[in-house]
Protein backbone atom coordinates (compact mmCIF):
# COMPACT_ATOMS: atom_id res chain seq x y z
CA UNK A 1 75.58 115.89 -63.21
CA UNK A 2 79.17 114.71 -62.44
CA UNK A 3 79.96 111.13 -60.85
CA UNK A 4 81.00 112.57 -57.81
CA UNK A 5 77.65 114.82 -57.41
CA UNK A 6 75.29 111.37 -57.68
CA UNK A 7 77.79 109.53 -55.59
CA UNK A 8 77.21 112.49 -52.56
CA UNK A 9 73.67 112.65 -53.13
CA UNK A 10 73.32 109.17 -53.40
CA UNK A 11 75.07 108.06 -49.97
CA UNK A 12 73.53 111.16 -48.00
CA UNK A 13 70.01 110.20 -49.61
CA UNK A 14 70.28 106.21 -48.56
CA UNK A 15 72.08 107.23 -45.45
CA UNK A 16 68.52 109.13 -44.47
CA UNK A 17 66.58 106.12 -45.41
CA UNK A 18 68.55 103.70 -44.00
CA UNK A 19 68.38 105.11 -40.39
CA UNK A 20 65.15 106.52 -40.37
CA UNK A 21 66.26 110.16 -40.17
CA UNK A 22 63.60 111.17 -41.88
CA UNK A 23 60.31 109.94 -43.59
CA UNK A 24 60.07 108.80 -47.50
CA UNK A 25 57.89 111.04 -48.78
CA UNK A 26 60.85 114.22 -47.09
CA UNK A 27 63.58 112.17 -49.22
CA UNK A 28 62.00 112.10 -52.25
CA UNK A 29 60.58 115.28 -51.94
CA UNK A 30 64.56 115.75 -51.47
CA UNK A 31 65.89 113.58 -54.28
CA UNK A 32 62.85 115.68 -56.55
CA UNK A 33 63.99 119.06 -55.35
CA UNK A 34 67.94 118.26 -56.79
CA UNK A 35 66.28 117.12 -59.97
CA UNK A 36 64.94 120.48 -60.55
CA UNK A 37 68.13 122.07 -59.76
CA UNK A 38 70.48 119.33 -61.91
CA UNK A 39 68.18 119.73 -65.02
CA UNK A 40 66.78 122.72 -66.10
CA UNK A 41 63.55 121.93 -65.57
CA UNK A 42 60.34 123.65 -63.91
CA UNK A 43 59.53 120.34 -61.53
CA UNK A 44 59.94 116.42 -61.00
CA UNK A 45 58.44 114.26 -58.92
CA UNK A 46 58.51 110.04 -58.52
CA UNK A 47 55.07 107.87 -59.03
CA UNK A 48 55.12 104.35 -57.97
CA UNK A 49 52.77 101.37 -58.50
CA UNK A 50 51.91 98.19 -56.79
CA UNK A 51 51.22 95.14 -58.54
CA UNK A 52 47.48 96.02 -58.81
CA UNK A 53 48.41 98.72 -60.00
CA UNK A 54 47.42 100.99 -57.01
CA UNK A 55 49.45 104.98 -57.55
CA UNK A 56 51.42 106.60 -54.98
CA UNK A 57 53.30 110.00 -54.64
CA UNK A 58 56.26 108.97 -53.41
CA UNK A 59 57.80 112.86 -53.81
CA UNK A 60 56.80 116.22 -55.56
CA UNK A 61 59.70 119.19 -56.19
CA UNK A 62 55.97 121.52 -55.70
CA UNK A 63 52.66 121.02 -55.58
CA UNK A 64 51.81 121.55 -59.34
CA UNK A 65 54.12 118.49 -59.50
CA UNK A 66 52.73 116.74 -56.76
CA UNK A 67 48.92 117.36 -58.75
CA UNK A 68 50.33 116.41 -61.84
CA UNK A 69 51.24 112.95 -59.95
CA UNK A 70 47.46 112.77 -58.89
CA UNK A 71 46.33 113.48 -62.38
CA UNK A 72 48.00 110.78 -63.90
CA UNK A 73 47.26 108.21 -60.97
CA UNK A 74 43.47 109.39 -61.25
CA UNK A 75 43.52 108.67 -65.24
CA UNK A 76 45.73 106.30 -65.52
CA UNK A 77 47.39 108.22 -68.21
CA UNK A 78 50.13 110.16 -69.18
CA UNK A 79 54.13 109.99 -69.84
CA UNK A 80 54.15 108.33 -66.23
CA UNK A 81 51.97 105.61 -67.43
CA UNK A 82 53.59 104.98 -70.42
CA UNK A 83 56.93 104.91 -69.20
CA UNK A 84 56.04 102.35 -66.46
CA UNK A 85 54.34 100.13 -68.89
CA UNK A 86 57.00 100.07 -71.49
CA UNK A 87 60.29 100.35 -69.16
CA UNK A 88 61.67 103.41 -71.32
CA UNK A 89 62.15 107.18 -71.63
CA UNK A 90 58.99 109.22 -72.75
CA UNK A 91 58.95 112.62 -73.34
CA UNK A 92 56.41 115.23 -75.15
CA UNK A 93 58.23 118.43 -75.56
CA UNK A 94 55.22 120.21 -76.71
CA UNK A 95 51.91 119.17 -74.91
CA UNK A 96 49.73 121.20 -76.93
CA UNK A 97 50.55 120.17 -80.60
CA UNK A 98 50.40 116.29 -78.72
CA UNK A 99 46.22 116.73 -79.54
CA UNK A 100 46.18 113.17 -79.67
CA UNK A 101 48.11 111.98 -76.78
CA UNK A 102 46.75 111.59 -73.31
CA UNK A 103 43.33 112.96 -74.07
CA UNK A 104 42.28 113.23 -70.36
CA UNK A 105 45.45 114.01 -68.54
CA UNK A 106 46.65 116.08 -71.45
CA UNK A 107 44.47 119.30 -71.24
CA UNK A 108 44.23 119.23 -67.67
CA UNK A 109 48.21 119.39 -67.50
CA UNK A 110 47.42 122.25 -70.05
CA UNK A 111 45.23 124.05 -67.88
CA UNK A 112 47.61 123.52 -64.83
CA UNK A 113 50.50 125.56 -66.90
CA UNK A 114 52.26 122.47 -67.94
CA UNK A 115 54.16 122.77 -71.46
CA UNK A 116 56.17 119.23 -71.68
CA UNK A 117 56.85 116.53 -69.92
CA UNK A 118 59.42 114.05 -69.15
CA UNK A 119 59.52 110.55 -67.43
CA UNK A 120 61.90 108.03 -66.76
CA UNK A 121 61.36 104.68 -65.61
CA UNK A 122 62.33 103.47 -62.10
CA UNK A 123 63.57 99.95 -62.80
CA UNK A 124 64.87 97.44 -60.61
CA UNK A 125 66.30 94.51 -63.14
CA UNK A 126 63.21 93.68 -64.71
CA UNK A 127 61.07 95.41 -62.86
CA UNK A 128 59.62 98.79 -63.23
CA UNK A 129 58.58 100.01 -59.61
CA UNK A 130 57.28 103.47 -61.35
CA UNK A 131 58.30 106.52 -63.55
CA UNK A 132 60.43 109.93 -61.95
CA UNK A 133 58.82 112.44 -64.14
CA UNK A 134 59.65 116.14 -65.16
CA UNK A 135 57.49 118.78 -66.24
CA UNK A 136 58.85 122.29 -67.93
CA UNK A 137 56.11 125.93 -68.43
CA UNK A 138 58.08 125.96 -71.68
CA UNK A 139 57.90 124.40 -74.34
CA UNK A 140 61.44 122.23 -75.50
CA UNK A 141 63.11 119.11 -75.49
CA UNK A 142 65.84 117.71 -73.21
CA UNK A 143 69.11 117.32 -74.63
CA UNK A 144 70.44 113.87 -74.60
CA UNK A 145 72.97 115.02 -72.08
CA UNK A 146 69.97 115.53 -69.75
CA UNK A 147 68.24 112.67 -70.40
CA UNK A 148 71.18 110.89 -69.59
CA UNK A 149 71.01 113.00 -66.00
CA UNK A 150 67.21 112.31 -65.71
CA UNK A 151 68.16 108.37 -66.34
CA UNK A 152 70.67 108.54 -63.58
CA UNK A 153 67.93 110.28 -61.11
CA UNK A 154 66.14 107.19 -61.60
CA UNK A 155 68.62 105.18 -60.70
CA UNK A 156 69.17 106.58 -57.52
CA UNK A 157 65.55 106.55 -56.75
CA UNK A 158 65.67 102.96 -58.01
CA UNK A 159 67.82 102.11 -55.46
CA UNK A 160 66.08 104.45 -52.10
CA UNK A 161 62.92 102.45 -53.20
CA UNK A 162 64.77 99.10 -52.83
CA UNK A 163 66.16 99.65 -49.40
CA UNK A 164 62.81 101.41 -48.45
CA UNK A 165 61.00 98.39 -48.93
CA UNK A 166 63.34 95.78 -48.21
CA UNK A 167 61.51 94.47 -45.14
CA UNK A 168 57.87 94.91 -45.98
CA UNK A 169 58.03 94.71 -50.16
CA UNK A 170 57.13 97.90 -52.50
CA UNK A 171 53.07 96.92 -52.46
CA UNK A 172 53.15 98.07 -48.56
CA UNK A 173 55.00 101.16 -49.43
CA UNK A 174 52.27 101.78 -51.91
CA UNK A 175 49.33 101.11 -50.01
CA UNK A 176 50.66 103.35 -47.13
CA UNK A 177 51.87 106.27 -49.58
CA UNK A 178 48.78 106.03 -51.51
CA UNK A 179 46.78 106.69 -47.83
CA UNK A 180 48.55 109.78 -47.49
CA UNK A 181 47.82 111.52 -50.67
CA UNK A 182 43.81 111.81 -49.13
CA UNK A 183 43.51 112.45 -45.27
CA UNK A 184 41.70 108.74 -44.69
CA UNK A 185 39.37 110.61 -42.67
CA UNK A 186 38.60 113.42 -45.41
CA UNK A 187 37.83 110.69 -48.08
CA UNK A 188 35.48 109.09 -45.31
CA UNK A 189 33.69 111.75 -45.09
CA UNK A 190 33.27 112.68 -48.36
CA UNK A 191 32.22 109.09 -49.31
CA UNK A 192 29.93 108.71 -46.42
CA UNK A 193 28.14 112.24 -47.72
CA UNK A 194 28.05 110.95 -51.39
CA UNK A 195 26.77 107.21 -49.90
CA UNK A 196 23.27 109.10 -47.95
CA UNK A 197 23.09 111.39 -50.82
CA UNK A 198 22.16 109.12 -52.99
CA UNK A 199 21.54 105.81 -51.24
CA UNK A 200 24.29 104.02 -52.08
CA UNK A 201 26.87 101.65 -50.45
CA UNK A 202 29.54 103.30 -49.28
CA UNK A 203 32.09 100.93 -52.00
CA UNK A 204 29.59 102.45 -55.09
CA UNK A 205 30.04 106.05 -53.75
CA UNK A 206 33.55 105.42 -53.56
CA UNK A 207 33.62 104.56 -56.77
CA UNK A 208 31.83 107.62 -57.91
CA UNK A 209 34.07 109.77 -56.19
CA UNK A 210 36.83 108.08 -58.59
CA UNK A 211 34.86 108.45 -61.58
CA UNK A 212 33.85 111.99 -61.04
CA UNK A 213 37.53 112.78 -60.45
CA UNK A 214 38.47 111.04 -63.90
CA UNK A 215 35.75 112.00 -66.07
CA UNK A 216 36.25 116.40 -64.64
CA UNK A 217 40.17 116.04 -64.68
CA UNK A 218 40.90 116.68 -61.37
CA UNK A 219 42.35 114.70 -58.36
CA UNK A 220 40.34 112.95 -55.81
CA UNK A 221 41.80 115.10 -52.69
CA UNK A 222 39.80 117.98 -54.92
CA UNK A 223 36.79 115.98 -55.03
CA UNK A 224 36.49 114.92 -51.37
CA UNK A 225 36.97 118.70 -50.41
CA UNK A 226 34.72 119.80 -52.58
CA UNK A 227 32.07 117.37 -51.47
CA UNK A 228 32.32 118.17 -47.84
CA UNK A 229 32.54 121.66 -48.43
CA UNK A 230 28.84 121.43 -50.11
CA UNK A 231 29.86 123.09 -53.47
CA UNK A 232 30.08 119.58 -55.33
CA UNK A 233 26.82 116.74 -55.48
CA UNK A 234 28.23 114.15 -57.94
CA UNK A 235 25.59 111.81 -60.20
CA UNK A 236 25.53 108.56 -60.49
């Protein structure tokens, strides 16, 4: 990606956020669809965290990408994970010979079609506000060339994130991203059936829901569906 490229995207991307033109989730899903076209790769997408360490979509390329967000929020593993914790590049060009990385999120990437994946850390200074991460349905590793791209991706979303957040601080942009990756009302429901299913609070059934969705390897928005559609009773 040329200088010239980021600077355009750059200043039309901050231009959107700064004036409301159009919501966060639509510019990242943005910033994520000129990822996949920059790098030759099958997806990307941006996961951010709050301080307690609360997951949100910010943007998906598609929706495998967007469930391969979920997965790794749901787990709490995966090259997202790691990059945010460490505040460096991870990548795993071959997911299947990785048998012992990621046990959970690993197979169900496996199972979704995903063959590597990338992730770069979103940093601001010191701080890592989340991990833009790639995924390929081939197997093979980025050149350093690309790497360098995928860096400078982050970089720009680095800098959306900062301006998006300026007046309200990056654990409100969480919290309110995080509410729209399960329709409040769908999760309601699904808790409230799990909660007179089994005679539980409504906070334990929540946390069932959670635990079903990490222990099966799926996302929670699958769960709650399932539940109110009747094909899923989970245990305690």
């Amino acid at each position: 990606m040329t200088h010239d490229a980021a600077l355009s995207l750059w200043t039309a991307l901050r231009g959107r956020v700064m004036s409301d033109e159009g919501t966060l989730p639509e510019v990242f899903d943005q910033l994520s669809a000129h990822i996949s076209a920059s790098v030759p790769i099958s997806g990307a997408g941006l996961l951010i965290a709050s301080s307690g360490r609360r997951r949100a979509v910010l943007g998906a390329s598609d929706d495998r990408m967007h469930r391969l967000e979920q997965l790794q929020a749901t787990f709490d593993e995966g090259p997202c994970m790691d990059a945010i914790c460490s505040g460096r590049f991870v990548g795993e060009p071959d997911l299947a010979r990785a048998r012992t990385r990621w046990p959970r999120f690993r197979p169900a990437a496996l199972e979704g079609g995903i063959e590597a994946v990338f992730s770069f850390p979103v940093r601001i200074g010191d701080l890592t506000l989340g991990a833009l991460d790639c995924y390929n349905v081939e197997v093979g590793a980025l050149t350093p060339a690309q790497v360098g791209d995928g860096g400078l991706f982050a970089d720009i979303a680095a800098d959306l994130i900062m301006h998006a957040q300026a007046d309200v601080g990056v654990d409100a942009v969480v919290e309110q991203m995080a509410a729209g990756d399960v329709a409040p009302d769908e999760l309601e429901r699904a808790t409230g059936i799990t909660a007179v299913q089994l005679g539980v609070r409504v906070v334990a059934a929540g946390e069932l829901l959670r635990r079903h969705a990490r222990d099966h390897g799926v996302s929670l928005d699958e769960v709650a569906a399932a539940i109110i559609a009747g094909t899923l009773r989970v245990r305690r």
